[in-house]
PDB file of N, CA and C in Angstrom:
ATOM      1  N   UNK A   1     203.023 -47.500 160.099  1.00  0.00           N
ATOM      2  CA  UNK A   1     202.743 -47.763 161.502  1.00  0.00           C
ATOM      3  C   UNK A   1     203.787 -47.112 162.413  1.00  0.00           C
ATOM      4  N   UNK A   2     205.366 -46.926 162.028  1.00  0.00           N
ATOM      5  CA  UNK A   2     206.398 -46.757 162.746  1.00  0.00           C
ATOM      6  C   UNK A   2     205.841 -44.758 162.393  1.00  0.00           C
ATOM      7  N   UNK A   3     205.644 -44.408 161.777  1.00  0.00           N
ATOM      8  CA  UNK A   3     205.567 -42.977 161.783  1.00  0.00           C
ATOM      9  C   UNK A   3     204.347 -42.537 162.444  1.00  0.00           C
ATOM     10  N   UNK A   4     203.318 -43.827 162.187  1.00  0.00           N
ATOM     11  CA  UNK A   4     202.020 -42.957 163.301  1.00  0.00           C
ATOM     12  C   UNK A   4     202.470 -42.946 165.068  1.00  0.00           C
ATOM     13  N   UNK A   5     203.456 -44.394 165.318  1.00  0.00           N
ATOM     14  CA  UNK A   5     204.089 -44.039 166.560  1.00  0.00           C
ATOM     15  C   UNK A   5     204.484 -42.657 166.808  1.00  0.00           C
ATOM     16  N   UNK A   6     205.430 -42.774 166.134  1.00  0.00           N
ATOM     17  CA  UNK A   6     206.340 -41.547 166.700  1.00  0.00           C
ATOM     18  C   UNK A   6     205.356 -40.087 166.489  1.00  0.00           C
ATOM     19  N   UNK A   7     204.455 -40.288 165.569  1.00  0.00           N
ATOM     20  CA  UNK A   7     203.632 -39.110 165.540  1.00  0.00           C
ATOM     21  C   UNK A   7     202.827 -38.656 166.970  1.00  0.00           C
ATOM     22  N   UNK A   8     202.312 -40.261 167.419  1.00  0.00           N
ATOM     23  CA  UNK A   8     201.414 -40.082 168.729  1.00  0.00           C
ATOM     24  C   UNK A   8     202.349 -39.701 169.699  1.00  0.00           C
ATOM     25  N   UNK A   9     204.084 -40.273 169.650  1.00  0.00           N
ATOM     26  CA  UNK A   9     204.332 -39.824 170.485  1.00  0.00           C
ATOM     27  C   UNK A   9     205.396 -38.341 170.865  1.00  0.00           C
ATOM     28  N   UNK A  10     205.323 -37.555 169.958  1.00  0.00           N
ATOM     29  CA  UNK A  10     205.599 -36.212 169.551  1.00  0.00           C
ATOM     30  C   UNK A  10     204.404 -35.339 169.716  1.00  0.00           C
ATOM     31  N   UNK A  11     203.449 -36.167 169.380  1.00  0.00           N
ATOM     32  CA  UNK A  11     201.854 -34.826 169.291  1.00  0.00           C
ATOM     33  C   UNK A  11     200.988 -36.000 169.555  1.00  0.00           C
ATOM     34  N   UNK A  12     200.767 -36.166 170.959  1.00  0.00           N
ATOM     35  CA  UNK A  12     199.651 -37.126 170.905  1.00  0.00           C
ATOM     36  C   UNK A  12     198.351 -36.956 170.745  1.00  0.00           C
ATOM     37  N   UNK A  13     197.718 -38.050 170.551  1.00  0.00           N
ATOM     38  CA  UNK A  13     196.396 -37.723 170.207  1.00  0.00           C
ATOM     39  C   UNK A  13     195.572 -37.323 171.509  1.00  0.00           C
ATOM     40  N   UNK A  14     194.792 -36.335 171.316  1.00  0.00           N
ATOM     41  CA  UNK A  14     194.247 -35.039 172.265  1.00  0.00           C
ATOM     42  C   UNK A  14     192.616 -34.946 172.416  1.00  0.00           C
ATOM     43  N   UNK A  15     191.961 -35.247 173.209  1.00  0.00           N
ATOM     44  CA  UNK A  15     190.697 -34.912 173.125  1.00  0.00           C
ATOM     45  C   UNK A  15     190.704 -33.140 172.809  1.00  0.00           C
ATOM     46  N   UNK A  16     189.627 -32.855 171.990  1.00  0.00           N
ATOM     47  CA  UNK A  16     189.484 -31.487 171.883  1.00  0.00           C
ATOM     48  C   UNK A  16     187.939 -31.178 172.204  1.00  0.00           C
ATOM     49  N   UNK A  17     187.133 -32.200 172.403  1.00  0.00           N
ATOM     50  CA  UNK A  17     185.588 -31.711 172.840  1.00  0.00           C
ATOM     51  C   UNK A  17     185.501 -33.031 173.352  1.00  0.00           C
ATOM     52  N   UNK A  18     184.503 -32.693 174.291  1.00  0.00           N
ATOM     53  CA  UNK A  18     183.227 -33.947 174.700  1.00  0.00           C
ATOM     54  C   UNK A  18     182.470 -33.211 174.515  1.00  0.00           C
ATOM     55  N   UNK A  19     181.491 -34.640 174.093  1.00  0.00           N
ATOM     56  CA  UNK A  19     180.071 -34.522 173.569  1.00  0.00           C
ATOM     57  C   UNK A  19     178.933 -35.798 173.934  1.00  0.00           C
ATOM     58  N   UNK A  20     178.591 -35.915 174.991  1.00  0.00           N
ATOM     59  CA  UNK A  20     177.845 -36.936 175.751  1.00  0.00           C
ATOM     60  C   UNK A  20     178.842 -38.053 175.329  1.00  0.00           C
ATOM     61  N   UNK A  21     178.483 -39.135 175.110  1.00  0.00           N
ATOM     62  CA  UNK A  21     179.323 -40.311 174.660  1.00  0.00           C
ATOM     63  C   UNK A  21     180.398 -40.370 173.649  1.00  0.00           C
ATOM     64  N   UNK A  22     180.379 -39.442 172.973  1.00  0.00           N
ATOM     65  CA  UNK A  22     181.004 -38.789 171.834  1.00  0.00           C
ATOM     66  C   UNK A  22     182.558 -37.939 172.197  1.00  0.00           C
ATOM     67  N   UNK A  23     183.688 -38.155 171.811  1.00  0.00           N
ATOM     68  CA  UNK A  23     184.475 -37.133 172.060  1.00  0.00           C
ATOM     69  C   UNK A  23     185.457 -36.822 170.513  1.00  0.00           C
ATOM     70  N   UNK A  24     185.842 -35.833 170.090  1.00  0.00           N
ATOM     71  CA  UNK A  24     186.579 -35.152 169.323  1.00  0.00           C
ATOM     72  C   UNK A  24     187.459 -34.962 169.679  1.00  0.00           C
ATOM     73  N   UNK A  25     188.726 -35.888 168.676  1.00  0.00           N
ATOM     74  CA  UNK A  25     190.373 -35.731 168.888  1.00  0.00           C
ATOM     75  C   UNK A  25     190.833 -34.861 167.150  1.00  0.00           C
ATOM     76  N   UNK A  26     192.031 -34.579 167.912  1.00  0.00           N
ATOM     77  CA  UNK A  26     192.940 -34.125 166.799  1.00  0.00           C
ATOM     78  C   UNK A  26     193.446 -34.766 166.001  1.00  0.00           C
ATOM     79  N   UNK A  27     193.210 -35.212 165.316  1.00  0.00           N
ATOM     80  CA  UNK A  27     193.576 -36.522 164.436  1.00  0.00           C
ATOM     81  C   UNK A  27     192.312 -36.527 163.379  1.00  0.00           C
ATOM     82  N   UNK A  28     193.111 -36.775 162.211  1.00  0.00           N
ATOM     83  CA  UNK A  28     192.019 -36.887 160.640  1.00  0.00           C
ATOM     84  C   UNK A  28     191.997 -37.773 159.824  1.00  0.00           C
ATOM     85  N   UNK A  29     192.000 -37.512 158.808  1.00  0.00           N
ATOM     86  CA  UNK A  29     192.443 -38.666 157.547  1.00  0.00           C
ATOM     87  C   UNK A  29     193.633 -39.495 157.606  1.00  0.00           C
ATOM     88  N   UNK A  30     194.426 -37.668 157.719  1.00  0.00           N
ATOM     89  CA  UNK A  30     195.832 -38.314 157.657  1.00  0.00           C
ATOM     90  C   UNK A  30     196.631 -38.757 159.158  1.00  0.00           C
ATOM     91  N   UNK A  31     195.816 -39.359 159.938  1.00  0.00           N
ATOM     92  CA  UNK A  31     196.325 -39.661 161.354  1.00  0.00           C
ATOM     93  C   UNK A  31     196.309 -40.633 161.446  1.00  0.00           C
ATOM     94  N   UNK A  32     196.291 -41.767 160.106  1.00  0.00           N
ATOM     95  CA  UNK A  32     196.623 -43.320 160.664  1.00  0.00           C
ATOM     96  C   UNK A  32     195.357 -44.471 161.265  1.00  0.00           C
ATOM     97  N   UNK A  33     194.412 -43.734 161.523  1.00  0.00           N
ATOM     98  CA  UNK A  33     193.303 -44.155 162.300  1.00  0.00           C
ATOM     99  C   UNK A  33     192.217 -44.850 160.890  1.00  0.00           C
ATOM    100  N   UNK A  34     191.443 -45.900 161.769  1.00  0.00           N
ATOM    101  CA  UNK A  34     190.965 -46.734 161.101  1.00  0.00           C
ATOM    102  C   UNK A  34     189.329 -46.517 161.576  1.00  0.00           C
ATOM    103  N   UNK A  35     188.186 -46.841 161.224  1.00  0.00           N
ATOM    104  CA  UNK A  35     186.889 -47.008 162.036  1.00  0.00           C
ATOM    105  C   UNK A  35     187.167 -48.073 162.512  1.00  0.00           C
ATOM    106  N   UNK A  36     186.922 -48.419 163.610  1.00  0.00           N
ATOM    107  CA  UNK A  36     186.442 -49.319 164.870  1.00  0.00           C
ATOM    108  C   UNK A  36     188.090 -49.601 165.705  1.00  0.00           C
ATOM    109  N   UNK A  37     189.015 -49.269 165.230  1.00  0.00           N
ATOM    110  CA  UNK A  37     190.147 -49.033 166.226  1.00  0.00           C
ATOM    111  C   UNK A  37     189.814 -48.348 167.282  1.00  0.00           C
ATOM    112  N   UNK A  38     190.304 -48.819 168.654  1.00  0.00           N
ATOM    113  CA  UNK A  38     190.098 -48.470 170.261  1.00  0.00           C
ATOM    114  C   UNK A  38     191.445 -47.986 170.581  1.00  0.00           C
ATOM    115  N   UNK A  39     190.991 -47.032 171.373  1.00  0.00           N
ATOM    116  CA  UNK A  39     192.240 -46.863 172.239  1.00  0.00           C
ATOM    117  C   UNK A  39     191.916 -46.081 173.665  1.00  0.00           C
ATOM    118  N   UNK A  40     192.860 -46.222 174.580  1.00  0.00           N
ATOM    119  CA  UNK A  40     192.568 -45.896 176.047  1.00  0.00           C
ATOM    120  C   UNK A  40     192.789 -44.422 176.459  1.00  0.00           C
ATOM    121  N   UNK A  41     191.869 -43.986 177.123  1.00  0.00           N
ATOM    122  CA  UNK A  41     191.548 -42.987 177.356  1.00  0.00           C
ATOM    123  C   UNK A  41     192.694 -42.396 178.637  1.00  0.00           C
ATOM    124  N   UNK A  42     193.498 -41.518 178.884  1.00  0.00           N
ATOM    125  CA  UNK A  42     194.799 -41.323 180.214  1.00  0.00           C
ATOM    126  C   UNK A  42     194.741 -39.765 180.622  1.00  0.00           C
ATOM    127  N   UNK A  43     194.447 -39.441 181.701  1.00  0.00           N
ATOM    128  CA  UNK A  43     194.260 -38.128 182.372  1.00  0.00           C
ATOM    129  C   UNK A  43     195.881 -37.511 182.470  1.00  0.00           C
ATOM    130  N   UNK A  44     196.046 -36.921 182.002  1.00  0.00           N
ATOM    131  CA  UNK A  44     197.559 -36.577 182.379  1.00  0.00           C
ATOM    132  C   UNK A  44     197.844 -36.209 183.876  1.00  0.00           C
ATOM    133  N   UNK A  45     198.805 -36.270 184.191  1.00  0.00           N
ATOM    134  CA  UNK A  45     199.260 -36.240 185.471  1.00  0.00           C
ATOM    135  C   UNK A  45     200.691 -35.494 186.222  1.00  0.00           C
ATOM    136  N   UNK A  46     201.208 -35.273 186.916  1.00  0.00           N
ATOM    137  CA  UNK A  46     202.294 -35.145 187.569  1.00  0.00           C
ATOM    138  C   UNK A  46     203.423 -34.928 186.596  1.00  0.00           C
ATOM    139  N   UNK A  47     203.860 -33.810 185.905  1.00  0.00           N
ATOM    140  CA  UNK A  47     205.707 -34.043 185.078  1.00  0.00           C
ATOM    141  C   UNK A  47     206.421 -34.904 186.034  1.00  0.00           C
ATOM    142  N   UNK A  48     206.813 -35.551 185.233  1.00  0.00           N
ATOM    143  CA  UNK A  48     208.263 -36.167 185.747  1.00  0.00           C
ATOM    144  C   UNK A  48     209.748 -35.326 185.636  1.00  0.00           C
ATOM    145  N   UNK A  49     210.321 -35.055 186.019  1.00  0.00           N
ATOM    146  CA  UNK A  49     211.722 -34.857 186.179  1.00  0.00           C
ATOM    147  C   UNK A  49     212.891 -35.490 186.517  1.00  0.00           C
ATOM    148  N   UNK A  50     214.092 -36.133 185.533  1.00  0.00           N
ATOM    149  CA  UNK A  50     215.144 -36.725 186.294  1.00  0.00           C
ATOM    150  C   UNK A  50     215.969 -35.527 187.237  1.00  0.00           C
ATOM    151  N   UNK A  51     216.143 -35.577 188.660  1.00  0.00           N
ATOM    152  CA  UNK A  51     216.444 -34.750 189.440  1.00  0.00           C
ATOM    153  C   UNK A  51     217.928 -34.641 189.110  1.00  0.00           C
ATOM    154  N   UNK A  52     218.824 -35.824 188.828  1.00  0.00           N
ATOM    155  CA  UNK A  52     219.954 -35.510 188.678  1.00  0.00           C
ATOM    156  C   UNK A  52     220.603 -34.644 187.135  1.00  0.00           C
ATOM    157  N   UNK A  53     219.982 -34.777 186.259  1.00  0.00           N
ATOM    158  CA  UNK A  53     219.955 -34.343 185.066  1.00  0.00           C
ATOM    159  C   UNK A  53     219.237 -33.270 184.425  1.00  0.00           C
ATOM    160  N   UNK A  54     218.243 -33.160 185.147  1.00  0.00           N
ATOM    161  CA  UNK A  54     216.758 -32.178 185.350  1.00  0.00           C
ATOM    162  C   UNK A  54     216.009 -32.367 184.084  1.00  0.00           C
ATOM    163  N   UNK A  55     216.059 -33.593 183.230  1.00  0.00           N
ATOM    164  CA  UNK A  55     215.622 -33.516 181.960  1.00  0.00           C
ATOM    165  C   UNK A  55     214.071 -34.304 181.835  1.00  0.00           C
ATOM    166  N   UNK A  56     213.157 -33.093 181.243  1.00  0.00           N
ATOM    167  CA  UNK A  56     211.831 -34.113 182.044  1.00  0.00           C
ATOM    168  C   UNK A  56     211.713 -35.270 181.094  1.00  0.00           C
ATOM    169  N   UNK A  57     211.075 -36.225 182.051  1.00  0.00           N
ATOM    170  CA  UNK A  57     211.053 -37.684 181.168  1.00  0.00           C
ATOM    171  C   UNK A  57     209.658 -38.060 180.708  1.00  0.00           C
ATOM    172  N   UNK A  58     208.667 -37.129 181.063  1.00  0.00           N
ATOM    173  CA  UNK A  58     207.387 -37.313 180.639  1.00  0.00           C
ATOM    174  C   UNK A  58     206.124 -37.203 181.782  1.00  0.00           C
ATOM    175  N   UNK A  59     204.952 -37.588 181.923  1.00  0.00           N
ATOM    176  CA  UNK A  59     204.391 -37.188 183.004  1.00  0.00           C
ATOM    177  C   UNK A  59     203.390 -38.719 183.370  1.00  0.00           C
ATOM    178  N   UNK A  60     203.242 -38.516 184.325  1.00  0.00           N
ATOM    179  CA  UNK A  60     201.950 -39.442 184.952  1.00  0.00           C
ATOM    180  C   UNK A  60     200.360 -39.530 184.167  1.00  0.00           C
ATOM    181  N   UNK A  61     199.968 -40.634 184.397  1.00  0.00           N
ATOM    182  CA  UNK A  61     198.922 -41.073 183.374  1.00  0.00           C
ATOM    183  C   UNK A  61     198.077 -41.836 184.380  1.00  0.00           C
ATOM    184  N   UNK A  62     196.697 -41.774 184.422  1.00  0.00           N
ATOM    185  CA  UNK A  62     196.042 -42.266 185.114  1.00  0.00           C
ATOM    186  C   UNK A  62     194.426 -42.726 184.053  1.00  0.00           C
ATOM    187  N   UNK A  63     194.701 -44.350 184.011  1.00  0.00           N
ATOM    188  CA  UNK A  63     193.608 -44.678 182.353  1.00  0.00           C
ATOM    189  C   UNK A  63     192.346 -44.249 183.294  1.00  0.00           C
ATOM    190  N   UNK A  64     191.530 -43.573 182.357  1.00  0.00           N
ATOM    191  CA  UNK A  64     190.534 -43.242 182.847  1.00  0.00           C
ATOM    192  C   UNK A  64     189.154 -43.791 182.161  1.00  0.00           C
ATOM    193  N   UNK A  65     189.084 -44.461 180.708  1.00  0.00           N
ATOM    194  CA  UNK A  65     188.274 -45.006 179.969  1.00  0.00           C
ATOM    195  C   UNK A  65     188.892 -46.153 178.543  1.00  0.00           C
ATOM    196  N   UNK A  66     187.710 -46.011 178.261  1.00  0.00           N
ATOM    197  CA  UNK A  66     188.416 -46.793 176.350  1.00  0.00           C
ATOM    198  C   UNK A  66     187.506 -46.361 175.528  1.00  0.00           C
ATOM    199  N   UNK A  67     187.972 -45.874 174.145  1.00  0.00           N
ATOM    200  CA  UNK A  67     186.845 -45.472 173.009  1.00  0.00           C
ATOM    201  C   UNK A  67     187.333 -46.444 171.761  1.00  0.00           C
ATOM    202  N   UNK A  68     186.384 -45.921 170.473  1.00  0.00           N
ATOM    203  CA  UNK A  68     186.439 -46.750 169.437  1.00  0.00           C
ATOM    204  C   UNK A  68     186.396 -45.806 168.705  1.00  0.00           C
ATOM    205  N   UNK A  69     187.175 -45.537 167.575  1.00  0.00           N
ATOM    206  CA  UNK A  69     186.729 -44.682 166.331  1.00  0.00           C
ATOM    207  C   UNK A  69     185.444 -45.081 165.467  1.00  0.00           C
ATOM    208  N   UNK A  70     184.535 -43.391 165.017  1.00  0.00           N
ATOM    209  CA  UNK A  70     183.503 -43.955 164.773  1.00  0.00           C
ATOM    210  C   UNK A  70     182.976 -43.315 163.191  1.00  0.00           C
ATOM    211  N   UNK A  71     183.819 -42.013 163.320  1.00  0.00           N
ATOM    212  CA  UNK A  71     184.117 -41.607 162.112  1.00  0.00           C
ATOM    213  C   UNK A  71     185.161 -40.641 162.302  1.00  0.00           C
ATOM    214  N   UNK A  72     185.405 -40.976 161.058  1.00  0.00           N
ATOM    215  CA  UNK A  72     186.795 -40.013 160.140  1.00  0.00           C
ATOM    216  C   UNK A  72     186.610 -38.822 159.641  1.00  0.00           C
ATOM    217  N   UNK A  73     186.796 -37.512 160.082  1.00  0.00           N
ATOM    218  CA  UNK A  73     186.829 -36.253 159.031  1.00  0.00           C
ATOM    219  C   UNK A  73     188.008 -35.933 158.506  1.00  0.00           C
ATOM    220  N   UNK A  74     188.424 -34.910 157.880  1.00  0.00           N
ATOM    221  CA  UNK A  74     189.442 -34.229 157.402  1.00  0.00           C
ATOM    222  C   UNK A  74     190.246 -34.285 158.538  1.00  0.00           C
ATOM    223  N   UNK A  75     190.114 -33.183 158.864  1.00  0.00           N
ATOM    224  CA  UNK A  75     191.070 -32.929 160.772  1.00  0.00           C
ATOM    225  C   UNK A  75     190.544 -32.784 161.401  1.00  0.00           C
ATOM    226  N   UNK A  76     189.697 -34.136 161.883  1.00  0.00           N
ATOM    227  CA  UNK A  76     189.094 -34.417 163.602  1.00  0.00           C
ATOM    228  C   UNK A  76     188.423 -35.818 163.227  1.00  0.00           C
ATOM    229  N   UNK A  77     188.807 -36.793 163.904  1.00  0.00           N
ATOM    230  CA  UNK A  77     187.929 -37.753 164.322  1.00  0.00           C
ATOM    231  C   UNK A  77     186.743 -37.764 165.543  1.00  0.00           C
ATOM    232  N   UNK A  78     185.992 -38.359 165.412  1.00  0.00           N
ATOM    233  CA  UNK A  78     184.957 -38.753 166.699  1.00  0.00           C
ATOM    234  C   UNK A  78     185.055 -40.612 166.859  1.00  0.00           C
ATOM    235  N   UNK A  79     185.320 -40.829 168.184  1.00  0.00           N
ATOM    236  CA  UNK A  79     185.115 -41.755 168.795  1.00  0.00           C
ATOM    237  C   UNK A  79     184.325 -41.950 170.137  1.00  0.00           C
ATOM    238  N   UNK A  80     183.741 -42.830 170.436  1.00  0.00           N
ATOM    239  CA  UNK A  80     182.641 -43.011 170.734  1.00  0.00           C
ATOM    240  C   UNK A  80     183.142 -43.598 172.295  1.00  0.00           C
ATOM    241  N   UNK A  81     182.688 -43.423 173.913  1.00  0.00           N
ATOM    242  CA  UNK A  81     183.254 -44.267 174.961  1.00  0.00           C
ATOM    243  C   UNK A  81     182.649 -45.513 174.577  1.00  0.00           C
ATOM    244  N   UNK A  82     183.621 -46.364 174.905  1.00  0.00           N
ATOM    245  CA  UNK A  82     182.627 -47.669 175.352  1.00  0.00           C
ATOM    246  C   UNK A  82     183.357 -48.385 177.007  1.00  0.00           C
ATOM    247  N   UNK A  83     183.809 -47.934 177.246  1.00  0.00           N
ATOM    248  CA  UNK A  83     184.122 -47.513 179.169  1.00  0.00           C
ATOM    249  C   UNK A  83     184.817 -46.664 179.762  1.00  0.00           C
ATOM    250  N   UNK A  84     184.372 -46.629 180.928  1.00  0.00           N
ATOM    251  CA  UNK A  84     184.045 -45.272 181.021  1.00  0.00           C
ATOM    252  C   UNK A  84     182.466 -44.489 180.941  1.00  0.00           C
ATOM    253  N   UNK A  85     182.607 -43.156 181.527  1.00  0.00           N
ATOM    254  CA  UNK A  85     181.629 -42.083 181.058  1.00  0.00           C
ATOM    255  C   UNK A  85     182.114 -40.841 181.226  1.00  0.00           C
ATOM    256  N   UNK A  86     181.320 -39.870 180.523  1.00  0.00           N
ATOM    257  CA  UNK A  86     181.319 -39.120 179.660  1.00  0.00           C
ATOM    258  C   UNK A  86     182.390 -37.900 181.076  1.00  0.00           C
ATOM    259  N   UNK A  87     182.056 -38.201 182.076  1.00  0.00           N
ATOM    260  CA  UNK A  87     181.700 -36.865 183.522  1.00  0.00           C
ATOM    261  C   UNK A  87     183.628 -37.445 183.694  1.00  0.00           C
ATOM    262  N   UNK A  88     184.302 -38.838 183.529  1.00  0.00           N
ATOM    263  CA  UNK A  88     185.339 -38.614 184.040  1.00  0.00           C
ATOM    264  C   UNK A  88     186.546 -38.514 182.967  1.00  0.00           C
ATOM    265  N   UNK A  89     185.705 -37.936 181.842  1.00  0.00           N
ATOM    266  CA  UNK A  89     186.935 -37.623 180.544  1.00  0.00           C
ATOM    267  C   UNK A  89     187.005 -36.107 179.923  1.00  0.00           C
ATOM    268  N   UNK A  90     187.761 -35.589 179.959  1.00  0.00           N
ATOM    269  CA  UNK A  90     187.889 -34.251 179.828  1.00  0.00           C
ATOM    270  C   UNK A  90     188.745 -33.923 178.466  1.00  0.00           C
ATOM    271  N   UNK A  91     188.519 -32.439 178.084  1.00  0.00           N
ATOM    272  CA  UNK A  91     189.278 -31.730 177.085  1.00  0.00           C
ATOM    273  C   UNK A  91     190.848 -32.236 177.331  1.00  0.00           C
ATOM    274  N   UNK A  92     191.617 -32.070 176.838  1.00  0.00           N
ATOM    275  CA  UNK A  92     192.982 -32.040 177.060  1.00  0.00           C
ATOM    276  C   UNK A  92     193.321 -33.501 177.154  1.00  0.00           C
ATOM    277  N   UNK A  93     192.664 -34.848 177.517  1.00  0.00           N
ATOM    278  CA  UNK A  93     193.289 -35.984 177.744  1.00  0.00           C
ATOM    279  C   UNK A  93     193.846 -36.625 176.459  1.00  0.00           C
ATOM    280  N   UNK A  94     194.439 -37.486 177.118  1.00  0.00           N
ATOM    281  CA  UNK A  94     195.156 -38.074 175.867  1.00  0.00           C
ATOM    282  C   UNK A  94     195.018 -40.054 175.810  1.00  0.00           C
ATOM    283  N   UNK A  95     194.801 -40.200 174.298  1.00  0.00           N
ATOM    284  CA  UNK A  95     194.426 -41.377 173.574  1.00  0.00           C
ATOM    285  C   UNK A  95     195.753 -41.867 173.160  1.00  0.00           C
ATOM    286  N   UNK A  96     195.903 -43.250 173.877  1.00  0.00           N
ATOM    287  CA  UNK A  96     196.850 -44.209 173.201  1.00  0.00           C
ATOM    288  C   UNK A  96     196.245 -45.375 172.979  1.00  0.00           C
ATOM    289  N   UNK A  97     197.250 -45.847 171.916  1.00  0.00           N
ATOM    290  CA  UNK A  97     197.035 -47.098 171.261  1.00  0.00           C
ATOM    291  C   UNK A  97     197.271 -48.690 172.494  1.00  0.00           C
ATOM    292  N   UNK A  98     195.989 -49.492 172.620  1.00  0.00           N
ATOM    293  CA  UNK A  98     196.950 -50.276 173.212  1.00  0.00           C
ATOM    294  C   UNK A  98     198.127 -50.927 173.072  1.00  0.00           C
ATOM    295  N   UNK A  99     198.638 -51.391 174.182  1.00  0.00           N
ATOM    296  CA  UNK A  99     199.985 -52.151 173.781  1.00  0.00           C
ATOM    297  C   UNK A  99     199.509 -53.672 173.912  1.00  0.00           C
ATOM    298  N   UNK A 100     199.841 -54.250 172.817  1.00  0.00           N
ATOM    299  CA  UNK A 100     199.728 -55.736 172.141  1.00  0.00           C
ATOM    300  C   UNK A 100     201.102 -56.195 173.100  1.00  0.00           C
ATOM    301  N   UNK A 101     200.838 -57.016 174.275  1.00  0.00           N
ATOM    302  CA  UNK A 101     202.148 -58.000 174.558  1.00  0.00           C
ATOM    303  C   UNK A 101     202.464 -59.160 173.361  1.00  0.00           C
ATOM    304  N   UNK A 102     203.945 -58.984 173.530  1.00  0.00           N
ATOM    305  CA  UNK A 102     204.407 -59.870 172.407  1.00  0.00           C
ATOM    306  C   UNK A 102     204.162 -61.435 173.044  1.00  0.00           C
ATOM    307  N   UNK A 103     204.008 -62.739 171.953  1.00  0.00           N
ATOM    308  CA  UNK A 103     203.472 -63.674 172.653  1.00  0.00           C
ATOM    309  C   UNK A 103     201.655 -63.919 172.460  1.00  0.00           C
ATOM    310  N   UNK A 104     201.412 -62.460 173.033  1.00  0.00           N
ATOM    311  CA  UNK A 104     199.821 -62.922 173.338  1.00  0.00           C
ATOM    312  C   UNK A 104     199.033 -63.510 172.235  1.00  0.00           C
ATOM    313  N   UNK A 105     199.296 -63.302 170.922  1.00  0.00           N
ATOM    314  CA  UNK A 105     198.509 -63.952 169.966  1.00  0.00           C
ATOM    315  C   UNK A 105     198.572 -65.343 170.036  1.00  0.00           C
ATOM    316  N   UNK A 106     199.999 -66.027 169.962  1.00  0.00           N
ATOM    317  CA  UNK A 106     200.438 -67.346 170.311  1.00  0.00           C
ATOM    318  C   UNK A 106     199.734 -67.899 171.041  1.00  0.00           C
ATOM    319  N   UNK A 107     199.339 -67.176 172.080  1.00  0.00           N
ATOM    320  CA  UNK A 107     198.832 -68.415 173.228  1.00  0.00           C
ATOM    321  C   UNK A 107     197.273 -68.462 173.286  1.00  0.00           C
ATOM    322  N   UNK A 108     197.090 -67.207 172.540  1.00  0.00           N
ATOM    323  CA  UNK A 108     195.401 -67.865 172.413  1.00  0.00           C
ATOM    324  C   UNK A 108     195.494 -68.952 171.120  1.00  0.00           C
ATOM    325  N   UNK A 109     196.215 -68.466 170.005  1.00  0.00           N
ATOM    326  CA  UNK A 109     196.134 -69.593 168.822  1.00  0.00           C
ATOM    327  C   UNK A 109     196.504 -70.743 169.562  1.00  0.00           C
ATOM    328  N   UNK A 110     197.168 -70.975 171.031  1.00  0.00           N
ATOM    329  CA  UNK A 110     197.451 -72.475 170.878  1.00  0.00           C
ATOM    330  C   UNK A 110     196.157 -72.574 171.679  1.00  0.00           C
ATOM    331  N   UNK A 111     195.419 -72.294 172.949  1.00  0.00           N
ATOM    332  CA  UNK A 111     194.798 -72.286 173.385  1.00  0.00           C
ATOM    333  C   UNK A 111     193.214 -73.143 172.650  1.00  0.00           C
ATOM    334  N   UNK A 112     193.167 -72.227 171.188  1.00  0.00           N
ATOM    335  CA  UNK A 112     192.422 -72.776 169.934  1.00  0.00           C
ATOM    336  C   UNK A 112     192.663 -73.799 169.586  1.00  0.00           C
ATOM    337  N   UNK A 113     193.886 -74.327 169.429  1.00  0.00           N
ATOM    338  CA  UNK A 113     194.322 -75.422 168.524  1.00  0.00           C
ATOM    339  C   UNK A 113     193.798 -76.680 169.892  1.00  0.00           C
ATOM    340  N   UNK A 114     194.727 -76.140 170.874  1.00  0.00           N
ATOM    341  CA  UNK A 114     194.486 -77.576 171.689  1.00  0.00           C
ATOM    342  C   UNK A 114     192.913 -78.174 172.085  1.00  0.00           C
ATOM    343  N   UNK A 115     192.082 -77.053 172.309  1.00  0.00           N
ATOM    344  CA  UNK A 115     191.039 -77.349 172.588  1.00  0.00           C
ATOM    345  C   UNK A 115     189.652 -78.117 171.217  1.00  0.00           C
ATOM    346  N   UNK A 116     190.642 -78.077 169.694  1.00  0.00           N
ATOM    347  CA  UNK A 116     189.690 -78.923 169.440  1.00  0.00           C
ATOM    348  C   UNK A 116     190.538 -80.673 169.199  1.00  0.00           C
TER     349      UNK A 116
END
């Protein structure tokens, strides 16, 4: 899990086609990915630059959808939108994993518990 991080975040995962509901990332077998894992769809945006240091710190992200993996090839997955459409996701965007707040499982399990 700690190496598919740092993988996504060295070479992230990349749309390389749309295809009506359908889009093709860079990512395969060996990319960690599961069928029915989601992740959010982010338009890249604006470089960042620290002005005093000039060292860029990464760029602007604007979520633009969410997909689901739907199958696995060698080197390319297809995942499927399920929000979103097809007209505001493009070649080049980039797929991250959501972020799980720490906690959040807890409070639905208590949420469960108390209510029976």
């Amino acid at each position: 899990s700690l190496a598919n991080q740092l993988s996504d975040t060295v070479f992230p995962i990349t749309i390389i086609k749309v295809q009506g509901n359908q889009l093709y990332i860079n990512r395969g077998n060996d990319g960690g990915l599961k069928l029915g894992d989601q992740f959010i769809v982010y338009q890249p945006g604006e470089d960042l630059v620290d002005p005093q240091t000039g060292e860029h710190l990464g760029a602007t992200e604007t979520e633009v959808g969410k997909v689901k993996v739907s199958r696995i090839n060698p080197k390319f997955t297809i995942v499927d939108i399920i929000d979103g459409t097809p007209s505001e996701i493009q070649e080049g965007y980039i797929l991250r994993r959501p972020v799980v707040q720490p906690g959040a499982n807890k409070k639905a399990s208590a949420k469960k518990t108390s209510a029976r």
